[in-house]
C-alpha atoms as a PDB file:
ATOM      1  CA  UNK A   1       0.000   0.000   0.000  1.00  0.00           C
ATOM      2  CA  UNK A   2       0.977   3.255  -1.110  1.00  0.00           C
ATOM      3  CA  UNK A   3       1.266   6.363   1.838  1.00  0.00           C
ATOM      4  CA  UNK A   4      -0.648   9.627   1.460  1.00  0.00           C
ATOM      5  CA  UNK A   5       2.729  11.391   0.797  1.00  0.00           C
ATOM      6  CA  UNK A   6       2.901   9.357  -2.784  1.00  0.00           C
ATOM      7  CA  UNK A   7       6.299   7.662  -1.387  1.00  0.00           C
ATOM      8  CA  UNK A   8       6.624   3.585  -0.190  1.00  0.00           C
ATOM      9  CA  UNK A   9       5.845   4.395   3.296  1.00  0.00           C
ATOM     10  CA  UNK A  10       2.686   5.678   4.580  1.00  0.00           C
ATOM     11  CA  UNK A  11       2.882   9.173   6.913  1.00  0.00           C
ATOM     12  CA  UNK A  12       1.955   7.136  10.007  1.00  0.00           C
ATOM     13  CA  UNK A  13       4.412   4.546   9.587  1.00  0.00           C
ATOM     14  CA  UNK A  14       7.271   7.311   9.243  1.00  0.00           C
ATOM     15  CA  UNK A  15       6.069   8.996  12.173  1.00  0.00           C
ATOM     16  CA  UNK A  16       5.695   5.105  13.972  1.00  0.00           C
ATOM     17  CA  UNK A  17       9.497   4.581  13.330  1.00  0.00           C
ATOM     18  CA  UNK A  18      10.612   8.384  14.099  1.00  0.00           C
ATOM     19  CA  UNK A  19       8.517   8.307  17.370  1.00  0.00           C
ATOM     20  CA  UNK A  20      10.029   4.860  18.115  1.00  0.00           C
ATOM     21  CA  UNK A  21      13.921   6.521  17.431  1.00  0.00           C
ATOM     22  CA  UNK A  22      12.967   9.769  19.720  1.00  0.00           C
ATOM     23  CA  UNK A  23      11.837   7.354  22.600  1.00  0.00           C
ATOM     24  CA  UNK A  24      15.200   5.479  22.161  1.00  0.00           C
ATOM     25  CA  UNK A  25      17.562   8.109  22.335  1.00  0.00           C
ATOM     26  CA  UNK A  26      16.096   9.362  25.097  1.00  0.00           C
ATOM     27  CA  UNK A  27      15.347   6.928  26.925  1.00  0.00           C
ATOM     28  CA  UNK A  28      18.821   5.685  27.710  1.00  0.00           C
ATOM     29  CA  UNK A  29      21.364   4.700  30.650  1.00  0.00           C
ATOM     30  CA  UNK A  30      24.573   4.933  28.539  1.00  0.00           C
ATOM     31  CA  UNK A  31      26.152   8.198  27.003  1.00  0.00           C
ATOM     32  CA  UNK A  32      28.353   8.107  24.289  1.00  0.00           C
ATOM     33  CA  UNK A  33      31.235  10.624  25.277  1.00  0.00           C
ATOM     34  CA  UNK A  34      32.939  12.777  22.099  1.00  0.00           C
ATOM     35  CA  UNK A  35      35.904  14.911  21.645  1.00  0.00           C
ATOM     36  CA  UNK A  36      37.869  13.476  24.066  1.00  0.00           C
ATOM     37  CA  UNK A  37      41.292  14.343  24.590  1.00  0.00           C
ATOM     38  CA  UNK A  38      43.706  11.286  23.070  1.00  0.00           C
ATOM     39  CA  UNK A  39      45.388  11.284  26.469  1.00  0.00           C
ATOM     40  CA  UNK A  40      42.013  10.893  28.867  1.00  0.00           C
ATOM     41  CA  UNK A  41      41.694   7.761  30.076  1.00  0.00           C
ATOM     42  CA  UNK A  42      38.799   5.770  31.581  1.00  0.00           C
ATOM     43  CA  UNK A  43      39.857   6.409  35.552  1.00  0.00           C
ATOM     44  CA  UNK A  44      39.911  10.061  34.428  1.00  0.00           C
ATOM     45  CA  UNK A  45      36.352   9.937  32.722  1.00  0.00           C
ATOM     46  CA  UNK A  46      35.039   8.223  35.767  1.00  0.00           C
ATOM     47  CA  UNK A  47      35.866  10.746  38.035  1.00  0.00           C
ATOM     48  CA  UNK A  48      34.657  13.369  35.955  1.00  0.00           C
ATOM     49  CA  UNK A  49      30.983  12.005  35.447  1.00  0.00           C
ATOM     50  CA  UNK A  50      30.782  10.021  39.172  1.00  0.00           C
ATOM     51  CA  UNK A  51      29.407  13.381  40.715  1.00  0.00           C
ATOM     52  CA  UNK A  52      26.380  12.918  38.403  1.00  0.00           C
ATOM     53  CA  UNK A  53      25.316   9.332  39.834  1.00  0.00           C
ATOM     54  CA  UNK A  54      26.303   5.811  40.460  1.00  0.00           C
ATOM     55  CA  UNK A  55      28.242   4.601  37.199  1.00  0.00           C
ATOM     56  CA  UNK A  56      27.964   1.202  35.908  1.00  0.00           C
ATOM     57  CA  UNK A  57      30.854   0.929  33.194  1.00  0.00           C
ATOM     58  CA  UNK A  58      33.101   3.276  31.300  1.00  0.00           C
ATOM     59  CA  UNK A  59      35.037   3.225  28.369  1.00  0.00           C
ATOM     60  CA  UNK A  60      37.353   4.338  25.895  1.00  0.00           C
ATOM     61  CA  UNK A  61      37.682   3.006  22.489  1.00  0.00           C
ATOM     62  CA  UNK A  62      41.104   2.634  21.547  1.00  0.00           C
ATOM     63  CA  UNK A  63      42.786   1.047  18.321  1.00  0.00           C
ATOM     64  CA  UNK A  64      43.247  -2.244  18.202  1.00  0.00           C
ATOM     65  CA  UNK A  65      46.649  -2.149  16.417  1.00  0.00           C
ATOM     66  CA  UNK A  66      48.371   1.323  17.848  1.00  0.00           C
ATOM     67  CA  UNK A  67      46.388   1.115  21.635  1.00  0.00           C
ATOM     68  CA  UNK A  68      45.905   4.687  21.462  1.00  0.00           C
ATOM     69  CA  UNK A  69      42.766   6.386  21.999  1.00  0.00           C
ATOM     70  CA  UNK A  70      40.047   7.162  19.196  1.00  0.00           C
ATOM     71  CA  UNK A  71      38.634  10.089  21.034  1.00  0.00           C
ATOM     72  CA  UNK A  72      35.518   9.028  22.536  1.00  0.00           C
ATOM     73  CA  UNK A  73      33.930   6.893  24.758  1.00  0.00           C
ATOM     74  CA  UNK A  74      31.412   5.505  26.764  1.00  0.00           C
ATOM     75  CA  UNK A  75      29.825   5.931  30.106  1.00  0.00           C
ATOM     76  CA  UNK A  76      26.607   3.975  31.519  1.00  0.00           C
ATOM     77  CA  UNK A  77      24.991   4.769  34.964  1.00  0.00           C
ATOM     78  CA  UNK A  78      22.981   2.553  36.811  1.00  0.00           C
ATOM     79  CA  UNK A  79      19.345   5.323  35.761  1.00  0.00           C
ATOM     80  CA  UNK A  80      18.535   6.570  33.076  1.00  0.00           C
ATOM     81  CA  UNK A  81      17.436   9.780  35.270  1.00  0.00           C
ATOM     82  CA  UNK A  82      21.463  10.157  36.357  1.00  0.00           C
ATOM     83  CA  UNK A  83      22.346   9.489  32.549  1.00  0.00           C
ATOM     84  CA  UNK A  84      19.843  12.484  31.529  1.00  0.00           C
ATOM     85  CA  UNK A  85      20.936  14.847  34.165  1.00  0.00           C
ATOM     86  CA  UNK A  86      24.617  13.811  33.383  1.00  0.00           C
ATOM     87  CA  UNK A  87      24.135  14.321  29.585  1.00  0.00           C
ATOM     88  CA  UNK A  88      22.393  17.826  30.302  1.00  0.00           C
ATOM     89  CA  UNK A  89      25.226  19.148  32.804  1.00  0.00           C
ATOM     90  CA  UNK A  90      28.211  17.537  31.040  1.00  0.00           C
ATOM     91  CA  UNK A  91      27.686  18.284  27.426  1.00  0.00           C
ATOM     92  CA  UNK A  92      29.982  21.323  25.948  1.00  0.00           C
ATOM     93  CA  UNK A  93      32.333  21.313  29.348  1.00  0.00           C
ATOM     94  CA  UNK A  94      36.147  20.826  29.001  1.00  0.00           C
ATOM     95  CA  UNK A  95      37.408  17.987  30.284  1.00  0.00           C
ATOM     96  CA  UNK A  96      41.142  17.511  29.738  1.00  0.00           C
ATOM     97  CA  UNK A  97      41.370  20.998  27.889  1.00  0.00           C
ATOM     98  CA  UNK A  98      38.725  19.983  24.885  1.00  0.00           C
ATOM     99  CA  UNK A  99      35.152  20.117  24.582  1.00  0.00           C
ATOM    100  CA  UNK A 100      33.383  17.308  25.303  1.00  0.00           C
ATOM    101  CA  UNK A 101      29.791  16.383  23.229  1.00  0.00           C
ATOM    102  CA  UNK A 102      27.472  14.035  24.685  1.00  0.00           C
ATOM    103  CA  UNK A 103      24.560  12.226  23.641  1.00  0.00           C
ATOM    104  CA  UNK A 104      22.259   8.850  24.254  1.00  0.00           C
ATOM    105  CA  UNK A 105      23.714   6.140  23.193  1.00  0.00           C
ATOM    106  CA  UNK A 106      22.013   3.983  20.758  1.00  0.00           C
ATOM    107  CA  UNK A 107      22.593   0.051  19.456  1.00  0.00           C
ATOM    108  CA  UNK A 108      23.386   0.580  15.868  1.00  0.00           C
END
């Protein structure tokens, strides 16, 4: 069946699947952590996002061949209300002298 908007997918199934991608972004206990400095490590992004809540895991994703940082990372707290309040306090601060971005994580 053809949508109202004369494309392959009806108007309620692209607002089904954008509705479905807002709720999952938000709705999130892990933040994915850009901009980080090459030298921060994950002991150094712990202590910078414990004051927020109880984290659960962190981590930076290095190359497998060199071992040297990629410039981002990972953090997950144990809510997704300490997550949200991390992500809103966190996101443009300096953290090792460069700005950090922050958003939900999503599987992908």
């Amino acid at each position: 069946m053809r949508g109202l908007n004369g494309g392959g997918v009806s108007i309620w199934r692209k607002w089904s699947i954008s509705a479905r991608n807002s709720w999952a972004r938000h709705s999130s206990t892990k933040l994915f952590v850009g901009g980080l400095c090459y030298d921060t490590n994950e002991p150094v992004l712990k202590d910078a996002f414990g004051k927020h809540g109880e984290i659960i895991e962190v981590k930076v994703i290095c190359d497998r061949v060199s071992g040297k940082s990629k410039g981002y990372g990972f953090v997950k707290f144990s809510s997704e209300t300490e997550a949200s309040t991390a992500l809103k306090e966190m996101d443009g601060q300096l953290l090792d002298g460069r700005q950090i971005r922050l958003e939900f994580a999503h599987k992908g």
